[in-house]
N, C-alpha and C. Protein backbone atom coordinates (compact mmCIF):
# COMPACT_ATOMS: atom_id res chain seq x y z
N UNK A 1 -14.76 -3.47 -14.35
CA UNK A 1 -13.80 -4.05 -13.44
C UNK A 1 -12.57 -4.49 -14.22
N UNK A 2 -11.13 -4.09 -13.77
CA UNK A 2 -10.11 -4.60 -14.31
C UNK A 2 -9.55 -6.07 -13.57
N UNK A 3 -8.51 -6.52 -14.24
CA UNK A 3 -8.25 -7.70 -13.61
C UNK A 3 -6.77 -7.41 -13.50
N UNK A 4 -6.49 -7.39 -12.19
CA UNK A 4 -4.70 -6.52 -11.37
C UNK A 4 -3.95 -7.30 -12.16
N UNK A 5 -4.53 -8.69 -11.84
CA UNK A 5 -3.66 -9.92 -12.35
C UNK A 5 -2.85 -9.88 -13.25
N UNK A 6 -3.56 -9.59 -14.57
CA UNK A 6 -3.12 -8.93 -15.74
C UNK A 6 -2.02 -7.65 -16.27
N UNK A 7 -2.44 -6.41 -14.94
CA UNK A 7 -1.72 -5.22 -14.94
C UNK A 7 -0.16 -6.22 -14.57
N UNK A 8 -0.23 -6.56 -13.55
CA UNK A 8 0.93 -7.33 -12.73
C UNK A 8 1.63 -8.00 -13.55
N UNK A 9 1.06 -8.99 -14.22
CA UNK A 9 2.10 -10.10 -15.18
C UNK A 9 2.74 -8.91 -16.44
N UNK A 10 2.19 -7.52 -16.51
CA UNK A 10 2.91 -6.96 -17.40
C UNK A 10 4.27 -6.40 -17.27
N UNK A 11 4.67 -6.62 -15.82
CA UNK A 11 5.55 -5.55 -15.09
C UNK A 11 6.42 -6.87 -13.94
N UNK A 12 5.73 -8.58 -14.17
CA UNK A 12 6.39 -9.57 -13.44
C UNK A 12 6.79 -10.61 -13.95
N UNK A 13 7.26 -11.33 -13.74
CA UNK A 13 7.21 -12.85 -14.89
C UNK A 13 6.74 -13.29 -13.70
N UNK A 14 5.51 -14.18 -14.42
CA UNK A 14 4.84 -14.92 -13.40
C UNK A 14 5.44 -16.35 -13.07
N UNK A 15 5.37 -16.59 -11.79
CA UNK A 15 6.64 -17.42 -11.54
C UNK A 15 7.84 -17.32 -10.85
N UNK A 16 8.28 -16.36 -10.81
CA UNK A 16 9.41 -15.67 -10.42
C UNK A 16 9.24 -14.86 -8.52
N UNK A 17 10.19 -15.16 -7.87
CA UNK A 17 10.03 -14.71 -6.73
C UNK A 17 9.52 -13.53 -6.17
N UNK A 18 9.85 -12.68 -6.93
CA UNK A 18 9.05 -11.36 -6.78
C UNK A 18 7.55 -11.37 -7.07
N UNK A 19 7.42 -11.52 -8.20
CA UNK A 19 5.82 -11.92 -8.33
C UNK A 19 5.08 -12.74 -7.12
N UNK A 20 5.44 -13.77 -6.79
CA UNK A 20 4.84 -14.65 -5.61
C UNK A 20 4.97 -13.92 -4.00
N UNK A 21 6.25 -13.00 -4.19
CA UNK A 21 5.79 -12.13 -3.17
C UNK A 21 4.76 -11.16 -3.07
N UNK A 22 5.07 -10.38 -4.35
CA UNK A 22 3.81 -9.66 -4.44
C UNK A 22 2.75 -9.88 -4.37
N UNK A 23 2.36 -10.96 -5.05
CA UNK A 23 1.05 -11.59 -5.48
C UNK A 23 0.32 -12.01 -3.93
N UNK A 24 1.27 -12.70 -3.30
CA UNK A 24 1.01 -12.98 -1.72
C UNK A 24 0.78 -11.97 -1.20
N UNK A 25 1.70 -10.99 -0.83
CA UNK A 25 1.05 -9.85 -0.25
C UNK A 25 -0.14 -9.05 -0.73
N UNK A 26 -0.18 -8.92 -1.34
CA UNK A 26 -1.42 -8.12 -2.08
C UNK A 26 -2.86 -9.49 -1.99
N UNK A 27 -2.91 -10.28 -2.06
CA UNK A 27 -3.93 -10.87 -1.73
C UNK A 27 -3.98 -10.96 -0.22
N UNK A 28 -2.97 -10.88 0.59
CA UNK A 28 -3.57 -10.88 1.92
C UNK A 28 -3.98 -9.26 2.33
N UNK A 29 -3.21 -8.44 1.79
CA UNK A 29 -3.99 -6.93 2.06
C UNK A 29 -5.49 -6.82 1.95
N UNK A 30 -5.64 -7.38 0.32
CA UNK A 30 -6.72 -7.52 -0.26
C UNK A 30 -8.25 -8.21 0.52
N UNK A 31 -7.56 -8.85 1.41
CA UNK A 31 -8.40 -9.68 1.92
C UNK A 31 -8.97 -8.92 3.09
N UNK A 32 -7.81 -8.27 3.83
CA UNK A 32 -7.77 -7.86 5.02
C UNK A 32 -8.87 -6.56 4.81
N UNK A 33 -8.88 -5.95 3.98
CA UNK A 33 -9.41 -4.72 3.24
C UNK A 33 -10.95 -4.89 3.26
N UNK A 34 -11.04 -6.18 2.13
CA UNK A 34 -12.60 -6.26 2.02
C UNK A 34 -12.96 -6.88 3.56
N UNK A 35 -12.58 -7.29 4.34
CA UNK A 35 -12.62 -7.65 5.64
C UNK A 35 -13.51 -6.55 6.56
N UNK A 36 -12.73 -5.47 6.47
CA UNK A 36 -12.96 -4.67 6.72
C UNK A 36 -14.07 -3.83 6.39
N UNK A 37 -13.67 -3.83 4.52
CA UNK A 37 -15.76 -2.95 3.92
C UNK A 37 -16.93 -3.94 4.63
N UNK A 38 -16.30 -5.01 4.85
CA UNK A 38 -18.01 -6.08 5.30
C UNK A 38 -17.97 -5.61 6.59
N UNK A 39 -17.36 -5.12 7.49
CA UNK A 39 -17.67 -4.86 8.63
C UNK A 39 -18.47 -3.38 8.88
N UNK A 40 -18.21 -2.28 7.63
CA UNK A 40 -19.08 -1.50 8.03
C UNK A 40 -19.87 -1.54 6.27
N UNK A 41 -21.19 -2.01 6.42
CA UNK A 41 -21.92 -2.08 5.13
C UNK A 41 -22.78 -0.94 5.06
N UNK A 42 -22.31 0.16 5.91
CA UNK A 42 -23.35 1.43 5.94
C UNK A 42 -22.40 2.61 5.41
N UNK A 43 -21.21 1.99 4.98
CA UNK A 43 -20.12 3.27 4.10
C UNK A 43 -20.22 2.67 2.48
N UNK A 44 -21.10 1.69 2.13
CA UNK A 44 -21.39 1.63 0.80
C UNK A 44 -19.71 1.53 0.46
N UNK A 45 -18.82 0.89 0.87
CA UNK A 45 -17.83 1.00 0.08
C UNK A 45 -17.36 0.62 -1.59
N UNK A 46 -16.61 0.65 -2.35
CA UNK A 46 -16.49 0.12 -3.65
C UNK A 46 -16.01 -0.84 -3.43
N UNK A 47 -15.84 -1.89 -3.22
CA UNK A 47 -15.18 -3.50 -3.14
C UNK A 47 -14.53 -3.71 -4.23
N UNK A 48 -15.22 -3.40 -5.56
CA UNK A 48 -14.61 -4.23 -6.66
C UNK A 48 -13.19 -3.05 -6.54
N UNK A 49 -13.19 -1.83 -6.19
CA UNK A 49 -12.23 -1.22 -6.13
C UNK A 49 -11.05 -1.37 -5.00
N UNK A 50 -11.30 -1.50 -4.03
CA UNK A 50 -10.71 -2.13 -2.99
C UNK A 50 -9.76 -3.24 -3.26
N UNK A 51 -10.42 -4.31 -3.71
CA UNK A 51 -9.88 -5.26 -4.11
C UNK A 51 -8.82 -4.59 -5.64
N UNK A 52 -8.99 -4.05 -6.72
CA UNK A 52 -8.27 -4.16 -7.14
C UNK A 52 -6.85 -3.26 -7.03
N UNK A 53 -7.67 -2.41 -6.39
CA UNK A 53 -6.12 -1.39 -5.80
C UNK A 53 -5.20 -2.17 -4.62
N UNK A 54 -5.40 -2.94 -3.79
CA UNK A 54 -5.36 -3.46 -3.07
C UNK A 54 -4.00 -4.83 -3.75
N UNK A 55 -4.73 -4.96 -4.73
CA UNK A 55 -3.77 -6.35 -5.58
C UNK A 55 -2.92 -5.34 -6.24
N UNK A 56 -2.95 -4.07 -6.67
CA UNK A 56 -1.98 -2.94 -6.84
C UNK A 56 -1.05 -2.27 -6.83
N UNK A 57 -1.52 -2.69 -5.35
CA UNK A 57 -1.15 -1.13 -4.46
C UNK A 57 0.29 -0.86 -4.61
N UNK A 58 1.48 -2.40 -4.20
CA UNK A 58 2.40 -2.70 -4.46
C UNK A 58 3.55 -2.79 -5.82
N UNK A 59 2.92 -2.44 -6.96
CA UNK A 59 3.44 -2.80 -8.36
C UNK A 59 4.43 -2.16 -8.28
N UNK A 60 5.01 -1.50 -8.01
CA UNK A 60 6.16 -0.25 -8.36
C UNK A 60 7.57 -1.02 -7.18
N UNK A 61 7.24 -2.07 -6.62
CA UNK A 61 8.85 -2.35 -5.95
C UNK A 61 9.44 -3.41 -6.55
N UNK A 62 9.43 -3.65 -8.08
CA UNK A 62 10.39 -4.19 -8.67
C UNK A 62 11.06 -2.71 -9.27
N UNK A 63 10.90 -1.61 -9.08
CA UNK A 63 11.61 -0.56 -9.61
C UNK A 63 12.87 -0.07 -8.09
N UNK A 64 12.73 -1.01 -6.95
CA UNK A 64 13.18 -0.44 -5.79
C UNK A 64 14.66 -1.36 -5.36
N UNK A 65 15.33 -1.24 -5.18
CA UNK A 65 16.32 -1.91 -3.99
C UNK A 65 16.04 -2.54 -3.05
N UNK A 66 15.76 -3.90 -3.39
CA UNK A 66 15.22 -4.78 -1.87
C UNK A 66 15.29 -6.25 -2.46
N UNK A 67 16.72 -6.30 -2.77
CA UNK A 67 17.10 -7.69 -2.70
C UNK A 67 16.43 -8.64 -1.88
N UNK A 68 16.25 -8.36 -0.91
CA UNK A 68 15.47 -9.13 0.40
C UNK A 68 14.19 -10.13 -0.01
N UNK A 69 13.61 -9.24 -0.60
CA UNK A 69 12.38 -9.68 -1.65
C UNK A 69 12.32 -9.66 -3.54
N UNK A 70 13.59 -10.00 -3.70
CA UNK A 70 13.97 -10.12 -5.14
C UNK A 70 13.60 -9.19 -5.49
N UNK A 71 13.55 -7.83 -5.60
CA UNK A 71 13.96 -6.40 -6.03
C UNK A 71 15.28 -5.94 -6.18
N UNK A 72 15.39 -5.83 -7.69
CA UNK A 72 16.71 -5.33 -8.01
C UNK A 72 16.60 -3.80 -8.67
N UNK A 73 16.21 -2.93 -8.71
CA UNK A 73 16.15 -1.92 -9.35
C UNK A 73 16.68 -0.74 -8.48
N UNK A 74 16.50 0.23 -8.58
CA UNK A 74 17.52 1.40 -8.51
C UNK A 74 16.92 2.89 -7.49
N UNK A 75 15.59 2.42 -7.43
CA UNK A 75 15.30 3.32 -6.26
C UNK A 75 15.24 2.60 -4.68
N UNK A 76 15.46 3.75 -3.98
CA UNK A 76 15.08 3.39 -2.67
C UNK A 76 13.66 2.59 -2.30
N UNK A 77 13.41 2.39 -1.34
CA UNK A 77 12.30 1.26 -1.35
C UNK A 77 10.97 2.36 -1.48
N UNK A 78 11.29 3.39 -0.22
CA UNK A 78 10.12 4.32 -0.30
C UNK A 78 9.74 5.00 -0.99
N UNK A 79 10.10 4.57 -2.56
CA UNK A 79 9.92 5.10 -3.38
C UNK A 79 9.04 4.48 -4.24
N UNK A 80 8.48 2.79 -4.12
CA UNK A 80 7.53 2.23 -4.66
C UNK A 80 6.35 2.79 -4.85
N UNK A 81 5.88 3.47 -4.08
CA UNK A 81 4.31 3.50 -4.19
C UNK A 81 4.36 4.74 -5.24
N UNK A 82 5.61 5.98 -5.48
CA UNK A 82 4.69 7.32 -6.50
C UNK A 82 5.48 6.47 -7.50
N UNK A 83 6.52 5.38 -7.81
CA UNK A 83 6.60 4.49 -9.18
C UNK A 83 5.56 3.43 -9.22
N UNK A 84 4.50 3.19 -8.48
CA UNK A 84 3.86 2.42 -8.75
C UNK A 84 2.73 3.28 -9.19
N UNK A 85 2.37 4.29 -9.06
CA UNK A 85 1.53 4.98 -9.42
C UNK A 85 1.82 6.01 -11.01
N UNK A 86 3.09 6.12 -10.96
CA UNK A 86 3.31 6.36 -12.53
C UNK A 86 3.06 5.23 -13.43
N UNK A 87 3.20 4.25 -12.65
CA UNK A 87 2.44 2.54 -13.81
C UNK A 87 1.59 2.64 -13.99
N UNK A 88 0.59 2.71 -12.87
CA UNK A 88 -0.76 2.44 -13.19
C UNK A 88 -1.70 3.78 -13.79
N UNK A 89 -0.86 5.56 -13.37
CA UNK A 89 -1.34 6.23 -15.01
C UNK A 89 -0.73 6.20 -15.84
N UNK A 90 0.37 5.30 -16.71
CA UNK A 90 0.34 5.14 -18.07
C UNK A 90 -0.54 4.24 -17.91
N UNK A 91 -1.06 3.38 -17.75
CA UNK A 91 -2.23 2.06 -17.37
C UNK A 91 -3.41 2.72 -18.10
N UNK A 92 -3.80 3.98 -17.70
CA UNK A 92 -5.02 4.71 -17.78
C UNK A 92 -5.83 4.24 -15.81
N UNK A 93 -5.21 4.55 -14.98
CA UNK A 93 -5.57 3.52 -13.81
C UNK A 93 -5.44 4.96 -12.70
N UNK A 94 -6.23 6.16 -12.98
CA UNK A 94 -5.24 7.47 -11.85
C UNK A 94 -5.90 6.86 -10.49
N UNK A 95 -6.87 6.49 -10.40
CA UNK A 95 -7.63 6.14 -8.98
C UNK A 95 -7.12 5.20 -8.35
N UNK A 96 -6.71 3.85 -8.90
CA UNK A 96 -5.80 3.19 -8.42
C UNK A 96 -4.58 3.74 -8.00
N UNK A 97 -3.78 4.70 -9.08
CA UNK A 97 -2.20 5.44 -8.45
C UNK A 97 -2.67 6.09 -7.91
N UNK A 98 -3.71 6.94 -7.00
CA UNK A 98 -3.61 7.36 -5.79
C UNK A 98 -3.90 6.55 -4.67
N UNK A 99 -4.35 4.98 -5.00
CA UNK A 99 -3.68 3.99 -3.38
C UNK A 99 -2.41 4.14 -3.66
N UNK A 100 -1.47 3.61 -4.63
CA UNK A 100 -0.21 3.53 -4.64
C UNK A 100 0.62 4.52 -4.04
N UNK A 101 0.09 5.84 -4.38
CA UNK A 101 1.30 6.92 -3.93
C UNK A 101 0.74 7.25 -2.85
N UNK A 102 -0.60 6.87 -2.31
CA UNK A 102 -1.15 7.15 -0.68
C UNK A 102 -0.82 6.51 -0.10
N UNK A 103 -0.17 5.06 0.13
CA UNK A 103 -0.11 3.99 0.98
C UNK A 103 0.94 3.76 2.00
N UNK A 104 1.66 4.52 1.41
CA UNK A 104 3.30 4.23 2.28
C UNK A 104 2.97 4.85 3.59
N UNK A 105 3.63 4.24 4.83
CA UNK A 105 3.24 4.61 5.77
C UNK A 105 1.98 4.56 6.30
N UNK A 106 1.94 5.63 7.04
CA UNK A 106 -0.18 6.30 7.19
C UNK A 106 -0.32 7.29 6.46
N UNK A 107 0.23 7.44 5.19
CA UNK A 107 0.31 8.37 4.21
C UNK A 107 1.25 9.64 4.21
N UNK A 108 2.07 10.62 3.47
CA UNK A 108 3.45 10.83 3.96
C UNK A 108 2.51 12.65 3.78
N UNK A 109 3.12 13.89 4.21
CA UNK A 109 2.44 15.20 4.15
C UNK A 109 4.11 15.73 3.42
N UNK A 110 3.63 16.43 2.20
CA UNK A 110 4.86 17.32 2.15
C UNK A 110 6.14 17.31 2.92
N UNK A 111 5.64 18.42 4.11
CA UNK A 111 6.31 18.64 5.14
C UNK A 111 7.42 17.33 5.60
N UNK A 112 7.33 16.27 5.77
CA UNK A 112 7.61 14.57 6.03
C UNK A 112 8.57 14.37 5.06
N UNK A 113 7.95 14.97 4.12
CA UNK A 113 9.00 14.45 2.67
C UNK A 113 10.26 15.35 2.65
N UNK A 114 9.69 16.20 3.18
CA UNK A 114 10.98 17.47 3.01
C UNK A 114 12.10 17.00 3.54
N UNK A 115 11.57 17.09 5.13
CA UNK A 115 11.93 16.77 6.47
C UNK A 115 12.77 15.85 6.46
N UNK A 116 12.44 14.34 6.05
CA UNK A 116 13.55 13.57 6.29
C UNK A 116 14.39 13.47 5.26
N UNK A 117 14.15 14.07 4.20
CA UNK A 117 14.65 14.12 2.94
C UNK A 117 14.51 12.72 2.05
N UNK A 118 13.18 12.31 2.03
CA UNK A 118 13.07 11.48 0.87
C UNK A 118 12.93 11.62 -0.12
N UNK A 119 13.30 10.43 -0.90
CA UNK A 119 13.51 10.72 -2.56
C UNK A 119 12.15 10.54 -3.05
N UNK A 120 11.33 10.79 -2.99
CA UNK A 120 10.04 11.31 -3.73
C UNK A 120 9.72 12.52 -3.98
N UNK A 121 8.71 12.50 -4.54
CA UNK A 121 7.92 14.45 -4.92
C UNK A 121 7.45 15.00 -3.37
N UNK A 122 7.70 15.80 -3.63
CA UNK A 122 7.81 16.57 -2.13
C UNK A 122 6.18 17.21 -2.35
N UNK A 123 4.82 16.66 -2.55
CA UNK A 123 4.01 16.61 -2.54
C UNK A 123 3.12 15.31 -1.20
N UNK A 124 2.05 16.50 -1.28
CA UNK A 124 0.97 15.90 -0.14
C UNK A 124 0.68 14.37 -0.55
N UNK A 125 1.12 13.21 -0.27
CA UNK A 125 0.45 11.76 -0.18
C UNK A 125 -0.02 11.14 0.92
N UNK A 126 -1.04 11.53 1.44
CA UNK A 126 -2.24 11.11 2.44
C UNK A 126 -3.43 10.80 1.89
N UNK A 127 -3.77 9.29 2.24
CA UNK A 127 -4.88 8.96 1.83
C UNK A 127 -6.35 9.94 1.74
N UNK A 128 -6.99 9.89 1.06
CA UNK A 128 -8.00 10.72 1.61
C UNK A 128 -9.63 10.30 1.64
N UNK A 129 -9.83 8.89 0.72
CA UNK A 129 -11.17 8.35 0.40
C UNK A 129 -11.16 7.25 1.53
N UNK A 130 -11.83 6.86 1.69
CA UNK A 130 -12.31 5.88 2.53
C UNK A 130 -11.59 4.44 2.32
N UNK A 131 -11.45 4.41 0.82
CA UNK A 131 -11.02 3.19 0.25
C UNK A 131 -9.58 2.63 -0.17
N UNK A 132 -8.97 4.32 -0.04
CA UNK A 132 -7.35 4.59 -0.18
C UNK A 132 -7.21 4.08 1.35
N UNK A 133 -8.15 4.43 2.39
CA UNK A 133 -7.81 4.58 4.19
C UNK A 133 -7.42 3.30 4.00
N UNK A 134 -8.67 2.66 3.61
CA UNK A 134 -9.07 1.01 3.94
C UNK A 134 -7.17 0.20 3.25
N UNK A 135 -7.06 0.65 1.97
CA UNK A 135 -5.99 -0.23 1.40
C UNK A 135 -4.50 0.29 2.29
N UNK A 136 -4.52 1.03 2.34
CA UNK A 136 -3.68 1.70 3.66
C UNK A 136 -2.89 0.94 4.85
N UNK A 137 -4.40 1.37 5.13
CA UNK A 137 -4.59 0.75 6.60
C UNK A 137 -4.28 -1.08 6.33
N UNK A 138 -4.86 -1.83 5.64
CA UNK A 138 -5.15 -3.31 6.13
C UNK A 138 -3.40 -3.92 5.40
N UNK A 139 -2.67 -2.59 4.61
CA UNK A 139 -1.56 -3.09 4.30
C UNK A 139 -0.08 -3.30 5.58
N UNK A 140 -0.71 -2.43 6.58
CA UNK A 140 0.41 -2.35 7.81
C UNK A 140 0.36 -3.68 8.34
N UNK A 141 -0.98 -4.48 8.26
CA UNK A 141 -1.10 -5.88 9.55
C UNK A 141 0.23 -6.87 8.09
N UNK A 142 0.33 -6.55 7.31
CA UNK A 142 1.52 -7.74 6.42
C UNK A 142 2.84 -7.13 5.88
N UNK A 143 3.40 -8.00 5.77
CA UNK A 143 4.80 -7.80 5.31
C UNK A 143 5.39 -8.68 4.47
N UNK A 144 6.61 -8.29 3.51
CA UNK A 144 6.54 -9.09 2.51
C UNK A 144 7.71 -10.17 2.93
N UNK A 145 8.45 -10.18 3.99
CA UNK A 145 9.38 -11.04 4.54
C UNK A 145 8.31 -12.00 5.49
N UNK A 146 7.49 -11.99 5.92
CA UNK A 146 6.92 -12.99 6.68
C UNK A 146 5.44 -13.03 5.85
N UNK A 147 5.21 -13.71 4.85
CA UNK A 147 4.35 -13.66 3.99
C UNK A 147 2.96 -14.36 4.46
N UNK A 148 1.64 -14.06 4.83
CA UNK A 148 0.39 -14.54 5.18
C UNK A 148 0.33 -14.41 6.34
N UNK A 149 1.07 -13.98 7.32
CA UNK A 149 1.25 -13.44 8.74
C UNK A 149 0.67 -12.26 9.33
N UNK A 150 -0.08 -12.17 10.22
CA UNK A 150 -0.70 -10.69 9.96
C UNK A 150 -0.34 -10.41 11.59
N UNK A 151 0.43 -9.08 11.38
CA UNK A 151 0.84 -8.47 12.48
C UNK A 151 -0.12 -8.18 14.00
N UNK A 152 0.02 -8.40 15.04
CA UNK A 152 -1.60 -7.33 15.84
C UNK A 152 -1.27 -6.28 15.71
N UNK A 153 -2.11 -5.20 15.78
CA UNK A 153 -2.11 -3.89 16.05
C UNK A 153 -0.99 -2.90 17.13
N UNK A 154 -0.71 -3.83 18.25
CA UNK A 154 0.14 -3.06 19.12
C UNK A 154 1.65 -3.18 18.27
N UNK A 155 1.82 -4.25 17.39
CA UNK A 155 2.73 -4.66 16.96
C UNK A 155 3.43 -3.51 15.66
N UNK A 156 2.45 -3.43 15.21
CA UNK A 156 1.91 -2.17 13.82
C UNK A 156 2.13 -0.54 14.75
N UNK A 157 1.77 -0.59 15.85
CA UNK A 157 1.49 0.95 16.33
C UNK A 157 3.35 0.74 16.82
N UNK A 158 3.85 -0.11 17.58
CA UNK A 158 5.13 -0.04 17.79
C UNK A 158 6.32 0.60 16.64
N UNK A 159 6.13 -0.25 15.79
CA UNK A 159 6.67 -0.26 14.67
C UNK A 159 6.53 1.47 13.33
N UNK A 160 5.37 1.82 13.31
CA UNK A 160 4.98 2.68 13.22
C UNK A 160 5.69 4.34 14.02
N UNK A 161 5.60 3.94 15.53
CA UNK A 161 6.25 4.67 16.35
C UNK A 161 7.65 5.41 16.11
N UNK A 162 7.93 4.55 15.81
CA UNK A 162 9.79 5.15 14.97
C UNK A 162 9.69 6.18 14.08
N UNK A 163 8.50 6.13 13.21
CA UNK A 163 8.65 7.15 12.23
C UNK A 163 7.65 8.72 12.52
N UNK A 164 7.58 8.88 13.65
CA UNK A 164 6.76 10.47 14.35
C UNK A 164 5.51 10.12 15.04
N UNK A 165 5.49 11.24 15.71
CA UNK A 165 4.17 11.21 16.22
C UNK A 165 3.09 11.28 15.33
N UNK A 166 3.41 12.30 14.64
CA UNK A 166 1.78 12.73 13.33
C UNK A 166 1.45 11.65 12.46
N UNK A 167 3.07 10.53 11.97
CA UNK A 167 2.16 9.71 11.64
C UNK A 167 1.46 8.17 12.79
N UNK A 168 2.18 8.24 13.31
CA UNK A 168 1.22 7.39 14.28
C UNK A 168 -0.27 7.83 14.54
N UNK A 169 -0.37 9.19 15.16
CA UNK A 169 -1.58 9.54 14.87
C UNK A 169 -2.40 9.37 14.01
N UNK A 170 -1.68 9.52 12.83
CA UNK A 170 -2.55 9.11 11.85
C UNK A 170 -3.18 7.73 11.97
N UNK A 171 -2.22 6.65 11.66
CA UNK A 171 -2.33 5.34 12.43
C UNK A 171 -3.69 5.14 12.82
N UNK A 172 -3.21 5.55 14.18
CA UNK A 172 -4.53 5.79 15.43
C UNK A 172 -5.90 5.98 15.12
N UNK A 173 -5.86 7.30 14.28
CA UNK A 173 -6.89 7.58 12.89
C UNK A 173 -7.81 6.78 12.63
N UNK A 174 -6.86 5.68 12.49
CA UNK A 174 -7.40 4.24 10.75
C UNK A 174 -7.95 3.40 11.93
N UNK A 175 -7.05 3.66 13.01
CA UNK A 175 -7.56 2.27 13.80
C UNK A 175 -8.84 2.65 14.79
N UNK A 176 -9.18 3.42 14.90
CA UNK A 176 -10.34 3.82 15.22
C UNK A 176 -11.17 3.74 14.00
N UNK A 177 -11.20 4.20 13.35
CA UNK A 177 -12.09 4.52 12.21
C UNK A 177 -12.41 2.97 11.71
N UNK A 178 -11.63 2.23 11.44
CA UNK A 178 -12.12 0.83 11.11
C UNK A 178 -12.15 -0.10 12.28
N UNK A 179 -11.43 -0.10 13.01
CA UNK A 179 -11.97 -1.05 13.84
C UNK A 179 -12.48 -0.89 14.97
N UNK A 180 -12.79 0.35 15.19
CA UNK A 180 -13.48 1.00 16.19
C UNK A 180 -12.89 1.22 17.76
């Protein structure tokens, strides 16, 4: 078991507004997540993994533009999760950087990337393990402007809505699949 904590203070000054956002968000994902593995104890999920991708998942948006949340750096925002996942494999961490570069959205398809023309690798990032779903999924109910707040679901599917049908569907997906 690694300790995120650690990965994090390498890449935050602890203390500092960004960190306390992060750190906040990612423990309420985190929470929301294992929330979730206890509800189905017949998918054997990895917890200790959950949890630490989960405190993770997020590392890469001090590399983004989002003053909003004390991010000063130079990419677009939707670009956190495949720079957070180039952190965590120099880390030696690839299982963790595939929550990171799976998470955005309900996970992004090539095609998506092309399409709207985002600045990422124009590669497939859709969750695909159970545990990428789970960190995914329990990251839509928070946000890093209203910090420990957890969205409802119609609120998440609204919001969601703006960006296509396929990924809402997807959405839809998670929200069946975990919460039945």
């Amino acid at each position: 078991m690694i300790n995120p904590e650690d990965i994090v203070k390498k890449y935050y000054a602890e203390g500092s507004k960004a960190y306390g956002i992060l750190f906040t968000h990612s423990c309420s994902v985190a929470e929301k997540a294992l929330q979730i593995a206890r509800m189905h104890p017949e998918w054997a999920i990895d917890t200790d993994f959950v949890y630490e991708s989960a405190m993770l998942h997020d590392i890469g948006i001090f590399r983004t533009s989002a003053p909003e949340i004390y991010c000063f750096g130079e990419y677009p925002y939707i670009c956190h999760g495949y720079l957070g996942a180039d952190l965590l494999r120099a880390e030696g961490l690839e299982r963790h950087a595939l929550v990171c570069e799976r998470h955005v959205g309900a996970g992004l398809t090539k095609e998506e990337i092309v399409k709207n023309g985002f600045l990422i690798p124009a590669r497939n990032m859709l969750p695909e393990t159970l545990e990428e779903k789970m960190v995914c999924f329990a990251d839509k109910f928070y946000s890093k402007s209203h910090l420990g707040r957890e969205k409802p679901v119609e609120k998440i599917r609204k919001s969601m809505s703006k960006h296509g049908e396929d990924i809402l569907f997807r959405l839809d997906e998670m929200i069946k699949l975990f919460l039945g």
